[in-house]
C-alpha atoms as a PDB file:
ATOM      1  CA  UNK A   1     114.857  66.898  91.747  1.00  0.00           C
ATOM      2  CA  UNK A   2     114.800  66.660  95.603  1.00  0.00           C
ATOM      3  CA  UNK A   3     117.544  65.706  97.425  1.00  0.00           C
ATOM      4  CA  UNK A   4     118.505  64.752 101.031  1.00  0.00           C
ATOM      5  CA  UNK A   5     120.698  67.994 101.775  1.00  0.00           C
ATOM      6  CA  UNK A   6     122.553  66.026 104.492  1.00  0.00           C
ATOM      7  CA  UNK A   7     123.602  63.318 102.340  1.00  0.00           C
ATOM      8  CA  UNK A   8     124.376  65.675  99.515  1.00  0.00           C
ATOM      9  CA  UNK A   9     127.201  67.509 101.825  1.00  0.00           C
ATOM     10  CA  UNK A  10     128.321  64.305 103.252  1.00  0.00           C
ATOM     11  CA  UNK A  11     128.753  62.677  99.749  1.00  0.00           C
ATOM     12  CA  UNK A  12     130.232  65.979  98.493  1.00  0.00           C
ATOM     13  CA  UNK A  13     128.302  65.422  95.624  1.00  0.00           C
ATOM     14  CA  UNK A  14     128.654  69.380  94.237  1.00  0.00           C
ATOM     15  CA  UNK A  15     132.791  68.870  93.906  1.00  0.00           C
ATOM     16  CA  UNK A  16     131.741  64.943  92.143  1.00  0.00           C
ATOM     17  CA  UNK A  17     130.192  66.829  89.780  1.00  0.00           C
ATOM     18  CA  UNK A  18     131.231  69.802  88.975  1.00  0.00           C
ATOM     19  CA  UNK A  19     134.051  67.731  88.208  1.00  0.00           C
ATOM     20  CA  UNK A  20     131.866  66.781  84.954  1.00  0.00           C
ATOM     21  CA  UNK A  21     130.909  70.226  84.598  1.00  0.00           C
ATOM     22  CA  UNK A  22     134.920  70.560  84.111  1.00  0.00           C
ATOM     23  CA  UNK A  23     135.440  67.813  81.914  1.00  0.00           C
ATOM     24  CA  UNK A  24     132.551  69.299  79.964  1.00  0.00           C
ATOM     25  CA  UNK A  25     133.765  72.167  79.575  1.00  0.00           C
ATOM     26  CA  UNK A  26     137.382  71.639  78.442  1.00  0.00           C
ATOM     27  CA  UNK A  27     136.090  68.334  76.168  1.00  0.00           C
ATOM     28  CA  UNK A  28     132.209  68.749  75.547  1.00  0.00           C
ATOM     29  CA  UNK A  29     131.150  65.170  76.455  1.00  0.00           C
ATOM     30  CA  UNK A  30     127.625  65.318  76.319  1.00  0.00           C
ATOM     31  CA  UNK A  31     124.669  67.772  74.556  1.00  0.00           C
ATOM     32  CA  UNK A  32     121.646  67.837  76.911  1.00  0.00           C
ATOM     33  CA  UNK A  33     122.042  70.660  79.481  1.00  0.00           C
ATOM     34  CA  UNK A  34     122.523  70.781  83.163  1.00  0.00           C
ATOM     35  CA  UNK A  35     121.393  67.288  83.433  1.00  0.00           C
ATOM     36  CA  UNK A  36     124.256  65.244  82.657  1.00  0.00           C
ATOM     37  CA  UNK A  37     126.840  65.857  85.580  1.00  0.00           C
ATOM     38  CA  UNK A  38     124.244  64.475  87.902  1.00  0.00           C
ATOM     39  CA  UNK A  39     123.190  61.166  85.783  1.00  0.00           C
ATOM     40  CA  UNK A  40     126.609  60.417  85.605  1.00  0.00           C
ATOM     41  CA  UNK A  41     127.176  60.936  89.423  1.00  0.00           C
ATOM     42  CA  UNK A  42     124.292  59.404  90.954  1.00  0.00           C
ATOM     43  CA  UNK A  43     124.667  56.551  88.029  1.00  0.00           C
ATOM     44  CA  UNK A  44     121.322  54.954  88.366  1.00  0.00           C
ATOM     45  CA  UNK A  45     120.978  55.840  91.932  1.00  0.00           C
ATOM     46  CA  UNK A  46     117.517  57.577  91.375  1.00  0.00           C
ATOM     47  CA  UNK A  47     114.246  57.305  92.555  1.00  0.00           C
ATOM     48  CA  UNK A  48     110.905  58.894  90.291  1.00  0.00           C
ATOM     49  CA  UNK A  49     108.596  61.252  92.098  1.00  0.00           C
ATOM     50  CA  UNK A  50     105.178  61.415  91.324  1.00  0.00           C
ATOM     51  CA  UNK A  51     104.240  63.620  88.484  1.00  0.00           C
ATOM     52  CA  UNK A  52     102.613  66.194  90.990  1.00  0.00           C
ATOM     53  CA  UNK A  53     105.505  66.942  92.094  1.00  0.00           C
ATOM     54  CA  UNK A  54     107.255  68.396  89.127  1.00  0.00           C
ATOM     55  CA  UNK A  55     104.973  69.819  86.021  1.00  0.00           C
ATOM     56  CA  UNK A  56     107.733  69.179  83.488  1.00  0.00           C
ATOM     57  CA  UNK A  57     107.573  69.151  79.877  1.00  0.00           C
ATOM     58  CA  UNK A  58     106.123  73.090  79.780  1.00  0.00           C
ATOM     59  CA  UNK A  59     109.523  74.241  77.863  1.00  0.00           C
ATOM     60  CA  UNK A  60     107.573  71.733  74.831  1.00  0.00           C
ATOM     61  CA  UNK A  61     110.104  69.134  75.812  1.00  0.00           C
ATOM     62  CA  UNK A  62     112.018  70.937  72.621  1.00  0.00           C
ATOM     63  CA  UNK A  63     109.499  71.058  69.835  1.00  0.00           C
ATOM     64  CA  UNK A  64     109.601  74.648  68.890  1.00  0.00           C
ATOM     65  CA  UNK A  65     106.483  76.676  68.944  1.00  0.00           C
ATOM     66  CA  UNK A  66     105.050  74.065  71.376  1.00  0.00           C
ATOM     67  CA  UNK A  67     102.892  74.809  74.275  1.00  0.00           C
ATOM     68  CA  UNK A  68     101.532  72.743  77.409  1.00  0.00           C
ATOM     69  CA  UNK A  69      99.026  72.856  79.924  1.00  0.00           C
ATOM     70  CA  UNK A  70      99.319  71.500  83.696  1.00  0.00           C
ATOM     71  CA  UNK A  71      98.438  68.191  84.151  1.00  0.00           C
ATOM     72  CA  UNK A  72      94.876  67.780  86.385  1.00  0.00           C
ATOM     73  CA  UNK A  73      95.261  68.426  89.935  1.00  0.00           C
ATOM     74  CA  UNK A  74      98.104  69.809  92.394  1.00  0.00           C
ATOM     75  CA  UNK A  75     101.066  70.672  91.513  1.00  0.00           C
ATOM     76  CA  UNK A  76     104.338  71.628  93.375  1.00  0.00           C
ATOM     77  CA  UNK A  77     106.723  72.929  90.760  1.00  0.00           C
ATOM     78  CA  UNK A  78     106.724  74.124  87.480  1.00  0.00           C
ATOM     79  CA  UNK A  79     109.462  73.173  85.229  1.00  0.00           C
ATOM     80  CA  UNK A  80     109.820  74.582  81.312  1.00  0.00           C
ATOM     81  CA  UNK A  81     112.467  71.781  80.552  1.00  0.00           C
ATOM     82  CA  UNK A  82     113.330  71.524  76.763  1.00  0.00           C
ATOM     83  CA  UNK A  83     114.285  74.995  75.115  1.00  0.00           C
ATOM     84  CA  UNK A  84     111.231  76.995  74.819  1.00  0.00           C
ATOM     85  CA  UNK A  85     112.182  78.819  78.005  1.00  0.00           C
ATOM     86  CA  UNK A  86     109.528  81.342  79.177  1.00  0.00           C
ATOM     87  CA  UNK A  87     111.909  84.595  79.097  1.00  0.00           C
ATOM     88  CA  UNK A  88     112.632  83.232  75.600  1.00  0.00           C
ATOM     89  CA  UNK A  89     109.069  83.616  74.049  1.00  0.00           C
ATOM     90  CA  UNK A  90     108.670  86.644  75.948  1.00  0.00           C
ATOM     91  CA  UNK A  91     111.536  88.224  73.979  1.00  0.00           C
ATOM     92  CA  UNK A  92     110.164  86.658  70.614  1.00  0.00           C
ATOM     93  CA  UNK A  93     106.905  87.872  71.591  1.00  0.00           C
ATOM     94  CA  UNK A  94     105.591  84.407  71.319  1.00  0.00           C
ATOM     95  CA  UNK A  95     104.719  83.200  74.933  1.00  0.00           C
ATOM     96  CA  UNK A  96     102.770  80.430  76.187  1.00  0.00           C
ATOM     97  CA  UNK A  97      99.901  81.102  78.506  1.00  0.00           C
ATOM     98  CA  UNK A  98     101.390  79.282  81.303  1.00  0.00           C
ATOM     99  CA  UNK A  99     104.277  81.369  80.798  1.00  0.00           C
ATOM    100  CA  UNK A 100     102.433  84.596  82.120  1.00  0.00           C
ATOM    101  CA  UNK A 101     102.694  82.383  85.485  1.00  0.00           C
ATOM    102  CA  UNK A 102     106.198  83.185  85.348  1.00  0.00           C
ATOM    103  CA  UNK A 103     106.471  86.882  84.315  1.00  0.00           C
ATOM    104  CA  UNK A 104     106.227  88.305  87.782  1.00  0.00           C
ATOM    105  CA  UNK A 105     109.678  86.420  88.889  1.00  0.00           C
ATOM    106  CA  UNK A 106     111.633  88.241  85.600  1.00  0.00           C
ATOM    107  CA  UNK A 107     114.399  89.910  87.557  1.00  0.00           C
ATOM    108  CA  UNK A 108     115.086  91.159  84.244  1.00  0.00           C
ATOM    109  CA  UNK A 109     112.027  92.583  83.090  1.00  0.00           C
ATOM    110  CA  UNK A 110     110.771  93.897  86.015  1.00  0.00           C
ATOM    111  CA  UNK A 111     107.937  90.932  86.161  1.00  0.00           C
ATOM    112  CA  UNK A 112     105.388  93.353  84.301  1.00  0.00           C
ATOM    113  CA  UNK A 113     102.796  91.687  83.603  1.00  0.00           C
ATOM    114  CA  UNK A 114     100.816  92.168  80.287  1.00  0.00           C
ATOM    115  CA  UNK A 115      96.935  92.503  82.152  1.00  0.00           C
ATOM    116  CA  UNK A 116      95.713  92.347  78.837  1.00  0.00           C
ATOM    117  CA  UNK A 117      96.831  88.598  77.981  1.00  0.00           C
ATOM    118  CA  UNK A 118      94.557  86.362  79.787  1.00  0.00           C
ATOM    119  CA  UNK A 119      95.752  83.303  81.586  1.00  0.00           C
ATOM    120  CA  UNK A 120      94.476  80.166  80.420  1.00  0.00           C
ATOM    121  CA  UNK A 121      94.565  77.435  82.677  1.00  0.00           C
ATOM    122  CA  UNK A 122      93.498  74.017  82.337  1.00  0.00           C
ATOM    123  CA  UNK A 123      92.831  74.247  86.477  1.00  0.00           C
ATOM    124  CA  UNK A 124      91.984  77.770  88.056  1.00  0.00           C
ATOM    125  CA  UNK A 125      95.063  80.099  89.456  1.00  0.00           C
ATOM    126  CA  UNK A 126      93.915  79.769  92.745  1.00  0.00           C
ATOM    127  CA  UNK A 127      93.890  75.927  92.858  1.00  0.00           C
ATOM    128  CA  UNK A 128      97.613  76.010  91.185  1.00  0.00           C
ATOM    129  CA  UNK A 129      98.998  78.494  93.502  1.00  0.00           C
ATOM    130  CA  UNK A 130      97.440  77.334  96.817  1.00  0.00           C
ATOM    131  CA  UNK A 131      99.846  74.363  96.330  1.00  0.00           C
ATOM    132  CA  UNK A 132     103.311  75.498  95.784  1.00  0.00           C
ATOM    133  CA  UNK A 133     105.187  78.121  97.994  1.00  0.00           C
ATOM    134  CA  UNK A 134     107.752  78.311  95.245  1.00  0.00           C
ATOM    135  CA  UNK A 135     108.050  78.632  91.316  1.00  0.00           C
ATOM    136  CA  UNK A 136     110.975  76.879  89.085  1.00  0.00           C
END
């Protein structure tokens, strides 16, 4: 998601919806996540960004046990949507490879690293991090 911060403020889009984050909460309206409030806020008023912009779909867009590579090329930011969640598999002791990408930004864990799991890439580590300045 990238927004216009200016118009964001101006709109006071964070009170519009945490005002479904609310309802949600005292009714449960809706079942899929975080995502919800801002559908039905910006109600349409959405624009798709190219693909290199967001690697989604590496949570295995919920299909358990699932596990994705990066699309070819650059990439900006990586995104485990769906529910297998990288801290997740690193508790069950079932992680992804891309989710070793991750590890180091565990506040939790201390972002050790297991050297002994290699990280298998579709693209090299140094073409996937000379792109992004920042991991999601």
């Amino acid at each position: 998601m990238v927004m216009d911060l200016v118009k964001w403020r101006n709109g006071n889009y964070r009170n519009k919806i945490e005002k479904w984050m609310e309802i949600q909460r005292k009714r449960r309206i809706y079942d899929l996540g975080s995502l919800p409030p801002f559908l039905l806020v910006f109600g349409g008023n959405i624009e798709p960004i190219d693909h290199r912009w967001n690697q989604h779909g590496l949570g295995g867009d919920n299909v358990k046990g699932s596990c994705r590579s990066l699309h070819k090329g650059p990439v900006s930011l990586l995104h485990w949507s769906g529910k297998g969640k990288p801290w997740v598999r690193f508790d069950d002791k079932k992680p992804c490879p891309l989710d070793y990408v991750w590890k180091p930004y565990d506040l939790y864990n201390g972002g050790d690293v297991d050297e002994s799991q290699p990280l298998d890439l579709d693209v090299g580590v140094s073409e996937f991090t000379g792109y992004s300045n920042y991991l999601v």
